[in-house]
PDB file of N, CA and C in Angstrom:
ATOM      1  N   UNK A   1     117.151 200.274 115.031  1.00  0.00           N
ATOM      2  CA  UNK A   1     118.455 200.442 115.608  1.00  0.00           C
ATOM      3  C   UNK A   1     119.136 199.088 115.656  1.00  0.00           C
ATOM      4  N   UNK A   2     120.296 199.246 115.371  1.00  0.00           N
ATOM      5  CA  UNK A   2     121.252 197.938 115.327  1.00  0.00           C
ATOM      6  C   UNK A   2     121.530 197.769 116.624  1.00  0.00           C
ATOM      7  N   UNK A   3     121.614 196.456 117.212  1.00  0.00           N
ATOM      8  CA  UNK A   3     122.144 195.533 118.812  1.00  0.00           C
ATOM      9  C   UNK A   3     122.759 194.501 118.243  1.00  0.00           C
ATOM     10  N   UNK A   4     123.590 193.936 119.492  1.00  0.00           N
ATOM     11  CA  UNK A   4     124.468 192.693 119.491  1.00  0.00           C
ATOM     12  C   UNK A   4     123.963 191.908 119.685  1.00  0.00           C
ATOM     13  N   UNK A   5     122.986 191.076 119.490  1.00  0.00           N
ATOM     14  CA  UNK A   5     122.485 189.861 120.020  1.00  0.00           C
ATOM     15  C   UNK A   5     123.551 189.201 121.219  1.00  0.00           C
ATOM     16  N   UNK A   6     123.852 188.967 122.281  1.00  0.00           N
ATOM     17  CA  UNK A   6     124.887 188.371 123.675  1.00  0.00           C
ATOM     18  C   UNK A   6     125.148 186.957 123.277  1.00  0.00           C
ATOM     19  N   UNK A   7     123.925 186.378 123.516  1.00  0.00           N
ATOM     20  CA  UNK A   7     123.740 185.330 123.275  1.00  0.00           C
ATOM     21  C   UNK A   7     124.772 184.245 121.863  1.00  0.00           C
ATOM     22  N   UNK A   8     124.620 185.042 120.770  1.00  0.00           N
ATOM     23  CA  UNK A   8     125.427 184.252 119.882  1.00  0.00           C
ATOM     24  C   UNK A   8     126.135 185.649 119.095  1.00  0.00           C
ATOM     25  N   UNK A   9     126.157 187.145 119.401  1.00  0.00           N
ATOM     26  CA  UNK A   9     127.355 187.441 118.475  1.00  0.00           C
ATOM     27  C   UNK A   9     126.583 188.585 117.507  1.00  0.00           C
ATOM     28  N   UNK A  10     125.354 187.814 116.899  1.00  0.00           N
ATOM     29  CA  UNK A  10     124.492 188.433 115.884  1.00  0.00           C
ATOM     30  C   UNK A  10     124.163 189.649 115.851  1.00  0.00           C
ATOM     31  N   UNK A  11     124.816 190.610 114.919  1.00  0.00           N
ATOM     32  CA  UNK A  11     124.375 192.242 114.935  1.00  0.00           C
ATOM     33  C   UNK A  11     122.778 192.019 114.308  1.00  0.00           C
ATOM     34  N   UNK A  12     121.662 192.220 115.198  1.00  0.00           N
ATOM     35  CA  UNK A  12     120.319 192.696 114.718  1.00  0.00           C
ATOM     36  C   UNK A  12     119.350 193.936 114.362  1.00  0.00           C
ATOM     37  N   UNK A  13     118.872 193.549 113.948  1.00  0.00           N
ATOM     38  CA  UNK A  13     117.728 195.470 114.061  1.00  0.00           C
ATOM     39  C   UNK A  13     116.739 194.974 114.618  1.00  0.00           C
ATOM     40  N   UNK A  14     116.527 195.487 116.101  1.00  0.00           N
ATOM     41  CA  UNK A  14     115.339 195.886 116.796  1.00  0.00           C
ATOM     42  C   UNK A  14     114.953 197.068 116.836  1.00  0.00           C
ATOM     43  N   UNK A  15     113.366 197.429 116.923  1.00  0.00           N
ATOM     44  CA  UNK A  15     112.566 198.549 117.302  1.00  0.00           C
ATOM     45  C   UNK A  15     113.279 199.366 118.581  1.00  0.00           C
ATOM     46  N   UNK A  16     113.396 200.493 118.328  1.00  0.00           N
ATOM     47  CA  UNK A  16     113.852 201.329 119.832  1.00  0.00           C
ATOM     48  C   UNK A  16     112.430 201.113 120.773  1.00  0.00           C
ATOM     49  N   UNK A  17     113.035 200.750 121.556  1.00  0.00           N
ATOM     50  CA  UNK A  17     112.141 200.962 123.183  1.00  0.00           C
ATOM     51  C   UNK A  17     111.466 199.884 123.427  1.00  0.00           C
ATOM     52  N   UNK A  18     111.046 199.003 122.195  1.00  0.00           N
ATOM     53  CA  UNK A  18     110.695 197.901 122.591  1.00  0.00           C
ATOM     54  C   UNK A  18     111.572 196.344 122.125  1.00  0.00           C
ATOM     55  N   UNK A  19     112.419 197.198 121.688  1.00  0.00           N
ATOM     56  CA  UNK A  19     113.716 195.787 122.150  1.00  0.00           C
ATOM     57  C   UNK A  19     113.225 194.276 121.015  1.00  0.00           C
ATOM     58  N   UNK A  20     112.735 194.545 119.756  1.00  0.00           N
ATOM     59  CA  UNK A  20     111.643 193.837 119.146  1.00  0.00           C
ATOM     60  C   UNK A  20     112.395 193.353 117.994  1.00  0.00           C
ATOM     61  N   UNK A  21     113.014 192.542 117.452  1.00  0.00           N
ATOM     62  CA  UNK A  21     113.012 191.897 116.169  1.00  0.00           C
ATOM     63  C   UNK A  21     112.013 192.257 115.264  1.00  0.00           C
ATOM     64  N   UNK A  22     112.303 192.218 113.929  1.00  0.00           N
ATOM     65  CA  UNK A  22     111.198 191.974 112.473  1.00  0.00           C
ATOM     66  C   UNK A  22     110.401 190.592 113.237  1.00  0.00           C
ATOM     67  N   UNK A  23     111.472 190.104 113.174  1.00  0.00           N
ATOM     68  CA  UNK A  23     110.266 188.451 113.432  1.00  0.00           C
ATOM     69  C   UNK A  23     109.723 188.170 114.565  1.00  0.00           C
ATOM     70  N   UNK A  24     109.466 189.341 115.090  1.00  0.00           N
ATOM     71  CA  UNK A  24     108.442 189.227 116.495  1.00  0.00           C
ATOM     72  C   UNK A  24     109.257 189.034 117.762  1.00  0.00           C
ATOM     73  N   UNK A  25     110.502 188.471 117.799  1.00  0.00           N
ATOM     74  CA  UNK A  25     111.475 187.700 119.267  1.00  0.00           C
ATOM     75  C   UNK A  25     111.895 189.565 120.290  1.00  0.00           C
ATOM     76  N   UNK A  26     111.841 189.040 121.328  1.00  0.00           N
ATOM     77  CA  UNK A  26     111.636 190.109 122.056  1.00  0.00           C
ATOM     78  C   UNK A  26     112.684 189.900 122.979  1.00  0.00           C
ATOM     79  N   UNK A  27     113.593 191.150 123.278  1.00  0.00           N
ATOM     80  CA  UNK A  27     114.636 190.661 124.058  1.00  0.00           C
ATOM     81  C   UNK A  27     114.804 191.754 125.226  1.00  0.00           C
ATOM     82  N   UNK A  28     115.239 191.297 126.321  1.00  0.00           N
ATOM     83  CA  UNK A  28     115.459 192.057 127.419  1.00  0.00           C
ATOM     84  C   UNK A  28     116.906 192.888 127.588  1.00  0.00           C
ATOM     85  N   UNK A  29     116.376 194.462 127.873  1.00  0.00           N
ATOM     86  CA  UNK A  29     117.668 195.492 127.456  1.00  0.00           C
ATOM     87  C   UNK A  29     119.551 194.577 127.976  1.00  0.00           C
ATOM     88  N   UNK A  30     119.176 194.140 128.463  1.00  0.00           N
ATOM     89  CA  UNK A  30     120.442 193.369 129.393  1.00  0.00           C
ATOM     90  C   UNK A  30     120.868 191.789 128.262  1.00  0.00           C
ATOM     91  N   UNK A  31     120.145 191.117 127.392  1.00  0.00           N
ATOM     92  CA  UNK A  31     120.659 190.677 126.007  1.00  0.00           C
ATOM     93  C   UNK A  31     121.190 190.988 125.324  1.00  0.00           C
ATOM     94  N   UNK A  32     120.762 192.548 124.851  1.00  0.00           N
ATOM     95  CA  UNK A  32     121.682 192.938 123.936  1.00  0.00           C
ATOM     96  C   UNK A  32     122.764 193.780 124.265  1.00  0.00           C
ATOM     97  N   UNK A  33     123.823 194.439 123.559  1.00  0.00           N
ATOM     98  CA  UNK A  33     124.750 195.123 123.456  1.00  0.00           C
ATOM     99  C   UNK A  33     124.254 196.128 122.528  1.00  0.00           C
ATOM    100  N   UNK A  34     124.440 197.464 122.374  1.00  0.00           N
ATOM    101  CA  UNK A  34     123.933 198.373 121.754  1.00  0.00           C
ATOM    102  C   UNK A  34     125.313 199.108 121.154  1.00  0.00           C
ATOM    103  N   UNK A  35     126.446 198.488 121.639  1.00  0.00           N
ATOM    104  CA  UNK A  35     127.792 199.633 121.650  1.00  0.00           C
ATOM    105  C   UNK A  35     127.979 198.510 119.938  1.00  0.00           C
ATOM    106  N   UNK A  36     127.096 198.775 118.996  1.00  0.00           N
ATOM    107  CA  UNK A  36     127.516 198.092 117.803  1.00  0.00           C
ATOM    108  C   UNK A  36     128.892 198.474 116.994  1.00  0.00           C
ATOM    109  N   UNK A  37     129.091 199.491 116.851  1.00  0.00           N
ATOM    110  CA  UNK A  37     130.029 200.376 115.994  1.00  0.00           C
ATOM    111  C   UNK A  37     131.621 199.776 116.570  1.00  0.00           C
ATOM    112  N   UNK A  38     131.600 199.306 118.166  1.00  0.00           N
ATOM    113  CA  UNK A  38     132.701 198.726 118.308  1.00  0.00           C
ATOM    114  C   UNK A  38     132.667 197.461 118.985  1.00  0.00           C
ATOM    115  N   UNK A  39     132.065 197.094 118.227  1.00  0.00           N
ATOM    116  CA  UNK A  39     132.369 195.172 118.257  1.00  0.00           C
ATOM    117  C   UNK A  39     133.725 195.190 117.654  1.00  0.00           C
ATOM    118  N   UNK A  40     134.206 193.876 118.147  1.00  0.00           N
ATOM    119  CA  UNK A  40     135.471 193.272 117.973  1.00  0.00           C
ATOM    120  C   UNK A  40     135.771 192.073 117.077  1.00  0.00           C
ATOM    121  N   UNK A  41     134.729 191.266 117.683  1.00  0.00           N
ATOM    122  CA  UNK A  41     134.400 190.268 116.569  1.00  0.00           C
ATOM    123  C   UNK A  41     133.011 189.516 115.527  1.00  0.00           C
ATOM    124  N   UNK A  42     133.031 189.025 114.839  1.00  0.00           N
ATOM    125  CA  UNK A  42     132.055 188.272 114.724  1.00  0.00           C
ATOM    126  C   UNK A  42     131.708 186.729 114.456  1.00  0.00           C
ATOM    127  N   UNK A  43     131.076 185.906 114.774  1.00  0.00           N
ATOM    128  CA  UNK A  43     130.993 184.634 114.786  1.00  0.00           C
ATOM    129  C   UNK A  43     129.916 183.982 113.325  1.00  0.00           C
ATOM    130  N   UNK A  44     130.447 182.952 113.067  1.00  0.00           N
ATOM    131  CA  UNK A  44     129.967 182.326 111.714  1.00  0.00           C
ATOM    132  C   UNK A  44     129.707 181.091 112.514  1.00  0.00           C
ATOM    133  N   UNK A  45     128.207 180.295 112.223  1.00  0.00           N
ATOM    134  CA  UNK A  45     128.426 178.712 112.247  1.00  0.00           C
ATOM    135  C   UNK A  45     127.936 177.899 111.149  1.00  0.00           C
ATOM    136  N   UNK A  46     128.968 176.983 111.390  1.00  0.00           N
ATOM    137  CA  UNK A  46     128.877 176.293 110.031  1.00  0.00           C
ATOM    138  C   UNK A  46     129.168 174.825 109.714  1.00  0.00           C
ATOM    139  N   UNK A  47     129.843 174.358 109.025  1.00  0.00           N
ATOM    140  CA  UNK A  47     130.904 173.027 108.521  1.00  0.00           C
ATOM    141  C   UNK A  47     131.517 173.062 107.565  1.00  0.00           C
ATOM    142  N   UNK A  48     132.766 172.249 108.060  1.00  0.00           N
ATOM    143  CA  UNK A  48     133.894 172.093 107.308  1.00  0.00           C
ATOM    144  C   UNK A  48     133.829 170.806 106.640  1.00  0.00           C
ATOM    145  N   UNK A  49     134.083 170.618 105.272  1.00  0.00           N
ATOM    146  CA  UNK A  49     134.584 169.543 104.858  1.00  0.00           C
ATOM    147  C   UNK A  49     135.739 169.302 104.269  1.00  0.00           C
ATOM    148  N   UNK A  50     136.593 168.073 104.089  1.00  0.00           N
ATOM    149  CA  UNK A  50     137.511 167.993 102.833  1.00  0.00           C
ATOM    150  C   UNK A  50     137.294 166.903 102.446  1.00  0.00           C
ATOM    151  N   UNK A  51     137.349 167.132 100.905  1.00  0.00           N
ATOM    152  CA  UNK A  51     137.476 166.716  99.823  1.00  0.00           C
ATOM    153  C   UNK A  51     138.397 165.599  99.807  1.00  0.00           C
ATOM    154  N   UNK A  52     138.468 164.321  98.843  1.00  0.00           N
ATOM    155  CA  UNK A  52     139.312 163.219  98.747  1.00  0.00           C
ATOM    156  C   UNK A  52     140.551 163.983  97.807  1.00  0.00           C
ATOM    157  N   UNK A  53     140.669 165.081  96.742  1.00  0.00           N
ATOM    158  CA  UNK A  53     141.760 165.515  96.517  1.00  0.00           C
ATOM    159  C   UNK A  53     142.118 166.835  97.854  1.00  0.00           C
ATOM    160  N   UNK A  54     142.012 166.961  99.118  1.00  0.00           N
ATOM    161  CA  UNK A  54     142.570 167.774  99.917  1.00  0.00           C
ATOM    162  C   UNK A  54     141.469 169.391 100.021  1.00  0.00           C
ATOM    163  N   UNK A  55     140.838 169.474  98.846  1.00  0.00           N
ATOM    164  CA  UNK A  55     140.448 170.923  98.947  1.00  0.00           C
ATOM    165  C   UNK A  55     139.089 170.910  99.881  1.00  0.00           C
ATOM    166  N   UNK A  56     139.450 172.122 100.485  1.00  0.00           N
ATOM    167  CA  UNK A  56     138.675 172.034 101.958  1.00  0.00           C
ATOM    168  C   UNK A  56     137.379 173.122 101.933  1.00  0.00           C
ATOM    169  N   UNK A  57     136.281 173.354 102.000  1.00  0.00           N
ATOM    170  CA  UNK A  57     134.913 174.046 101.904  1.00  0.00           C
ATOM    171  C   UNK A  57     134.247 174.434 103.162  1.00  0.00           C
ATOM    172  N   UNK A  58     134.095 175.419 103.622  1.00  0.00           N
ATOM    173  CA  UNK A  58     133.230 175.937 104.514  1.00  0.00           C
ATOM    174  C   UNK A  58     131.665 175.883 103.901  1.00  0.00           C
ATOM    175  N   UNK A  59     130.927 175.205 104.602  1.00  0.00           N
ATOM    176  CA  UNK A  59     129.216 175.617 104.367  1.00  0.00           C
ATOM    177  C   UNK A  59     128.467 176.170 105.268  1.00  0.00           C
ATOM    178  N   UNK A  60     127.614 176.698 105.095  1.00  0.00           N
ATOM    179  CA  UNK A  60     126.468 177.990 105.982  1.00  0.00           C
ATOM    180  C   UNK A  60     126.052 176.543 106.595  1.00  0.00           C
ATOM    181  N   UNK A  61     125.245 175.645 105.829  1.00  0.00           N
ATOM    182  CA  UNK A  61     124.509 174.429 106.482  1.00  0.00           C
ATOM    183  C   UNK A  61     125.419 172.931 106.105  1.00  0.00           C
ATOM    184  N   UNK A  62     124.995 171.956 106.771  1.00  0.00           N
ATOM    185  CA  UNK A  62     125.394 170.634 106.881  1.00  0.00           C
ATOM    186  C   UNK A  62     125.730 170.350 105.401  1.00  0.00           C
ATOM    187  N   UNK A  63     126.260 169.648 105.000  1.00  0.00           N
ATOM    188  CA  UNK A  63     126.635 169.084 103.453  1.00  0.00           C
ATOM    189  C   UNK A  63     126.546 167.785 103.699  1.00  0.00           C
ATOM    190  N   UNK A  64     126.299 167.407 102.331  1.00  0.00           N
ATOM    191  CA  UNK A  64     126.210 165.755 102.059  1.00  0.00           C
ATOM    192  C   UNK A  64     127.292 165.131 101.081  1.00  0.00           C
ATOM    193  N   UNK A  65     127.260 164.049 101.798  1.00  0.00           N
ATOM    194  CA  UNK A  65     128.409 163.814 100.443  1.00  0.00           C
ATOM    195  C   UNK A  65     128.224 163.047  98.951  1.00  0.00           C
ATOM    196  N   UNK A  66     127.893 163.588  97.881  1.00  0.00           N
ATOM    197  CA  UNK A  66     127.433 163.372  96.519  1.00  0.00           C
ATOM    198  C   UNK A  66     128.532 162.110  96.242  1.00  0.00           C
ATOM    199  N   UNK A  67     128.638 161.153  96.621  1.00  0.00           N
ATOM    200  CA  UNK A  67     129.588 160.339  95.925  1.00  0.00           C
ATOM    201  C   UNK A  67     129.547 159.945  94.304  1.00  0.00           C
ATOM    202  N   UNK A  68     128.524 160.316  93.562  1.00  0.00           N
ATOM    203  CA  UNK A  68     128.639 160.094  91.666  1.00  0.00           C
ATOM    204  C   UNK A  68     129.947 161.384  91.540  1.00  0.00           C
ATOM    205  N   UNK A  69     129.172 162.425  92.402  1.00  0.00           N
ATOM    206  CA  UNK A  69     130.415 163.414  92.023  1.00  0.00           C
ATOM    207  C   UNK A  69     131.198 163.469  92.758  1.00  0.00           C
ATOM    208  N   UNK A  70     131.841 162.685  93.534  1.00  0.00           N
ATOM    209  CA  UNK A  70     132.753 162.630  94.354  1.00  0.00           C
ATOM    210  C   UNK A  70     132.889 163.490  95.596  1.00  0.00           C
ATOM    211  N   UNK A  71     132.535 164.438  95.673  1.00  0.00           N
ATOM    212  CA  UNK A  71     132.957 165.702  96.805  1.00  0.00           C
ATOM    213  C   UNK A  71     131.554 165.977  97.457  1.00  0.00           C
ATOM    214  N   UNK A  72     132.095 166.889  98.813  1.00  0.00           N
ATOM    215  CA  UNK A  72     130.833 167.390  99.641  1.00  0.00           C
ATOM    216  C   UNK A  72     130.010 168.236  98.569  1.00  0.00           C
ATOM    217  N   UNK A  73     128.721 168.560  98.893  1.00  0.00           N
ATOM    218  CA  UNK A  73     127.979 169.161  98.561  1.00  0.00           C
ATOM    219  C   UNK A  73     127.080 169.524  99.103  1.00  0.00           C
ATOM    220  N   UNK A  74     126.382 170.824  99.052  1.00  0.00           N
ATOM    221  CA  UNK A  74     125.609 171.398  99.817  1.00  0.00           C
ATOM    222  C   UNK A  74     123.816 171.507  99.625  1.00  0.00           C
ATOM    223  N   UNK A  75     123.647 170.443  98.773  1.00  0.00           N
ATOM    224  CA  UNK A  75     122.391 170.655  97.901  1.00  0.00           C
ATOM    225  C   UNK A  75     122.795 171.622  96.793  1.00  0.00           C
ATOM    226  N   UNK A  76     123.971 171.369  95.651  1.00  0.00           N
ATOM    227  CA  UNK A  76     123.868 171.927  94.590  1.00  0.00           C
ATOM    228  C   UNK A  76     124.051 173.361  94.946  1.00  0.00           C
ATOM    229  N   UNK A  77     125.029 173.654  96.146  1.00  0.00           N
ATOM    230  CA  UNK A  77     125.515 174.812  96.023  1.00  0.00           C
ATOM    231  C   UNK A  77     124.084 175.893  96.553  1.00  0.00           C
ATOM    232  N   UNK A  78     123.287 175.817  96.462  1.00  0.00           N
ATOM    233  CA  UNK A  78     122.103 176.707  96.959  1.00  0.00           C
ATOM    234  C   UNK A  78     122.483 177.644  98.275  1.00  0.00           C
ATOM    235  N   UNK A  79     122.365 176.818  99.135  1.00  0.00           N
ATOM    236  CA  UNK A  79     122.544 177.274 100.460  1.00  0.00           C
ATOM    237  C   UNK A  79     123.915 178.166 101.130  1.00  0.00           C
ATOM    238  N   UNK A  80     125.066 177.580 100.112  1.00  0.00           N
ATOM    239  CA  UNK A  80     126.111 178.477 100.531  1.00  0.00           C
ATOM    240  C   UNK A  80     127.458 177.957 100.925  1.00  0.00           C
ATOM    241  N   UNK A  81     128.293 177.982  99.701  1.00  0.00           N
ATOM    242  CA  UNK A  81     129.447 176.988 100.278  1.00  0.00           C
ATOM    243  C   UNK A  81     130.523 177.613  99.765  1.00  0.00           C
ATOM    244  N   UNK A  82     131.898 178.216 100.386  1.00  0.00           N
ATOM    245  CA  UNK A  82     133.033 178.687 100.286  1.00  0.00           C
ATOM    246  C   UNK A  82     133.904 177.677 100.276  1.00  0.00           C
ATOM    247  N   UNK A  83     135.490 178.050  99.246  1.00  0.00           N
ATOM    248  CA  UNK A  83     136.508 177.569  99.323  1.00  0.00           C
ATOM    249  C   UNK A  83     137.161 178.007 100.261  1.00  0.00           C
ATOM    250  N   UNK A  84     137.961 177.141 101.410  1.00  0.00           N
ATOM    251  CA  UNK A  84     139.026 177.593 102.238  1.00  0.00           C
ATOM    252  C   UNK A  84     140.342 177.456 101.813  1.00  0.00           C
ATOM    253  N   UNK A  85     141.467 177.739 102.359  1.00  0.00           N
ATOM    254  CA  UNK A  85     142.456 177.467 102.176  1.00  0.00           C
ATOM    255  C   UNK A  85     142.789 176.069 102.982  1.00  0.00           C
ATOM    256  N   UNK A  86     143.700 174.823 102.181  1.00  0.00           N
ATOM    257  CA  UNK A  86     143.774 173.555 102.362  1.00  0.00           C
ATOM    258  C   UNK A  86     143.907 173.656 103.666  1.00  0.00           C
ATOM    259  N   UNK A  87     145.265 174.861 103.970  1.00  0.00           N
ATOM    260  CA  UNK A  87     145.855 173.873 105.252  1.00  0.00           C
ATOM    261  C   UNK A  87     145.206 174.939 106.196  1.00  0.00           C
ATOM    262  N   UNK A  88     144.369 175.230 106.364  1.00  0.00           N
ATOM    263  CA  UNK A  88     143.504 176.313 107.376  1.00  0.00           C
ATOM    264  C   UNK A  88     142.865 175.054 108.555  1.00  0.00           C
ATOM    265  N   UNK A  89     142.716 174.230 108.624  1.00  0.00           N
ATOM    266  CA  UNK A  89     141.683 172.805 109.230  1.00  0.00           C
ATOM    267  C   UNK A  89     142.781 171.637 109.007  1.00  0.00           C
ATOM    268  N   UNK A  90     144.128 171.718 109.560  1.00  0.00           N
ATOM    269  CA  UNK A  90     144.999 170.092 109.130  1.00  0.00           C
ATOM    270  C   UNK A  90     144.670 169.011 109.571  1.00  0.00           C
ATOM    271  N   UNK A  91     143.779 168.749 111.196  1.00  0.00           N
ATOM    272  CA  UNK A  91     142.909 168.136 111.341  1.00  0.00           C
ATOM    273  C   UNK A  91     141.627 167.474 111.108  1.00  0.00           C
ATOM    274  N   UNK A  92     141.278 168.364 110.001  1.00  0.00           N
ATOM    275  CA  UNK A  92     139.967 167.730 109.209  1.00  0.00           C
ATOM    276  C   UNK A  92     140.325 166.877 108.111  1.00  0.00           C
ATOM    277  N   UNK A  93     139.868 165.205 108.314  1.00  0.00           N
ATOM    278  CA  UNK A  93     139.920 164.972 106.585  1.00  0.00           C
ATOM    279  C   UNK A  93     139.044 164.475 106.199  1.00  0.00           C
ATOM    280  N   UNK A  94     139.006 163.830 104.834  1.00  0.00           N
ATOM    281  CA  UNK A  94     137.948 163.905 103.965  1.00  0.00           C
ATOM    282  C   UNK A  94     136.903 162.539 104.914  1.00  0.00           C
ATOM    283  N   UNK A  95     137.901 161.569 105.832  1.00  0.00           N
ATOM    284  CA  UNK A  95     137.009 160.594 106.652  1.00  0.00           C
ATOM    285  C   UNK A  95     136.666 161.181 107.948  1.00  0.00           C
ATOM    286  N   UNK A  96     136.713 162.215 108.313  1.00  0.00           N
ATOM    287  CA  UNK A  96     135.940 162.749 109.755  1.00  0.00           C
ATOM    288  C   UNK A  96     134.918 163.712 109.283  1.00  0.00           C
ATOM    289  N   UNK A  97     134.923 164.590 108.059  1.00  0.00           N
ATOM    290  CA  UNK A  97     134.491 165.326 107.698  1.00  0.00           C
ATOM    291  C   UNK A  97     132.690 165.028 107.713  1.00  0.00           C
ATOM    292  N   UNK A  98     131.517 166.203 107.522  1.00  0.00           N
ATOM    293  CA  UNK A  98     131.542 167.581 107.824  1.00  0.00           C
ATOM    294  C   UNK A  98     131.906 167.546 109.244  1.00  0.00           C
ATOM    295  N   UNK A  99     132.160 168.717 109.553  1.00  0.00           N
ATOM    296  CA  UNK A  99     132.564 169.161 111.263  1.00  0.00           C
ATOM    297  C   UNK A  99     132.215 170.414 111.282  1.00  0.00           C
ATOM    298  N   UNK A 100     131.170 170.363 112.488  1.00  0.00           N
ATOM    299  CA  UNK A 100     130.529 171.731 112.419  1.00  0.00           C
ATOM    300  C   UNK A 100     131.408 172.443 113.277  1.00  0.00           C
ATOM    301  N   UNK A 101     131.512 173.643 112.654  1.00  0.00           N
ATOM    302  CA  UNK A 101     132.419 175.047 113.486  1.00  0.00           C
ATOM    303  C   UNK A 101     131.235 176.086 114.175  1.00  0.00           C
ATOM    304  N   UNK A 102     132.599 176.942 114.505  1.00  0.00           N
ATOM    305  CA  UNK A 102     132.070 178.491 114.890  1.00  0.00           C
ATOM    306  C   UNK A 102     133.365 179.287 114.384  1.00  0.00           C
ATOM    307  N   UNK A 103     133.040 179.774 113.457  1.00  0.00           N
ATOM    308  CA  UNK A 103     134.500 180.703 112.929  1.00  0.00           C
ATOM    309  C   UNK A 103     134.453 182.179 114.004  1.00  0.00           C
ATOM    310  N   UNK A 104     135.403 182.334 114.361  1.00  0.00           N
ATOM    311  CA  UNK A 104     135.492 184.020 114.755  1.00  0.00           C
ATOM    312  C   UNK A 104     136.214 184.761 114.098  1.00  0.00           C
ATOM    313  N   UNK A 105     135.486 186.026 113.196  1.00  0.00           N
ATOM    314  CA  UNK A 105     136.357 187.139 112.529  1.00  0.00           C
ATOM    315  C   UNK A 105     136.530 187.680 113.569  1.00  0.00           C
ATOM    316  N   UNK A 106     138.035 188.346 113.690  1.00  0.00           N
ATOM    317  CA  UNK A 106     138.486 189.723 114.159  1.00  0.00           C
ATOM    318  C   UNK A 106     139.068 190.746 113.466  1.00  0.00           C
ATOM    319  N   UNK A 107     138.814 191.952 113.325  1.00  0.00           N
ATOM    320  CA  UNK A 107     139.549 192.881 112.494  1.00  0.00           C
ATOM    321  C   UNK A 107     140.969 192.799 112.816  1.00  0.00           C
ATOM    322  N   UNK A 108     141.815 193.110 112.431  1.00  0.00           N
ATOM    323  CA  UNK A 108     143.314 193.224 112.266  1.00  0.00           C
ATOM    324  C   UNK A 108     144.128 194.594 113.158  1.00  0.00           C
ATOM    325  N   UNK A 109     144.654 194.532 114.338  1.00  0.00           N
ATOM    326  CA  UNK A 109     144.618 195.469 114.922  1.00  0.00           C
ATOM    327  C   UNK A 109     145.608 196.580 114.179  1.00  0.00           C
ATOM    328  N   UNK A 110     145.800 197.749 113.964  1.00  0.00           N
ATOM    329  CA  UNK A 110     146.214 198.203 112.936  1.00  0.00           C
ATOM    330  C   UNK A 110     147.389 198.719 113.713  1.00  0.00           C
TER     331      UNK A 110
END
């Protein structure tokens, strides 16, 4: 059965009745949220970087910055790295950069 993890957001599958993760973590009925179907939002964490030409990248994990190739990098892309839109972060630049986030999706109220 799918729950909300409270704590950080995370839709999980625990065992019914014993409240149990795959990976063994065990949580007390009052952690989770069970009303899955109407969550509102969901949370991403991550980092932001930009680039010395402006273009700006969300990564799952920390990035480094490859200076032969000029731009952030994530270990060769492995781990997980999206294009954002430039001006989404106008506060981030390429000299403060990575900056770890917490993105929140919300659906679009219709």
């Amino acid at each position: 059965m799918k729950a909300i993890r409270k704590s950080d957001g995370k839709v999980i599958e625990v065992e019914p009745q014993r409240f149990m993760e795959q990976d063994g973590s065990m949580y007390a009925p009052s952690e989770l949220d069970f009303n899955v179907e109407e969550a509102e939002e969901v949370t991403i964490d991550g980092w932001v970087a930009r680039n010395k030409d402006n273009s700006l990248y969300l990564f799952k994990a920390e990035p480094w910055y490859n200076s032969p190739r000029g731009y952030w990098d994530d270990h060769l892309m492995s781990i997980g790295c999206f294009s954002i839109p430039s001006e989404s972060f106008p506060h981030i630049t390429f000299d403060n950069s990575p900056i770890e986030i917490t993105l929140t999706l919300k659906p679009k109220k219709q």
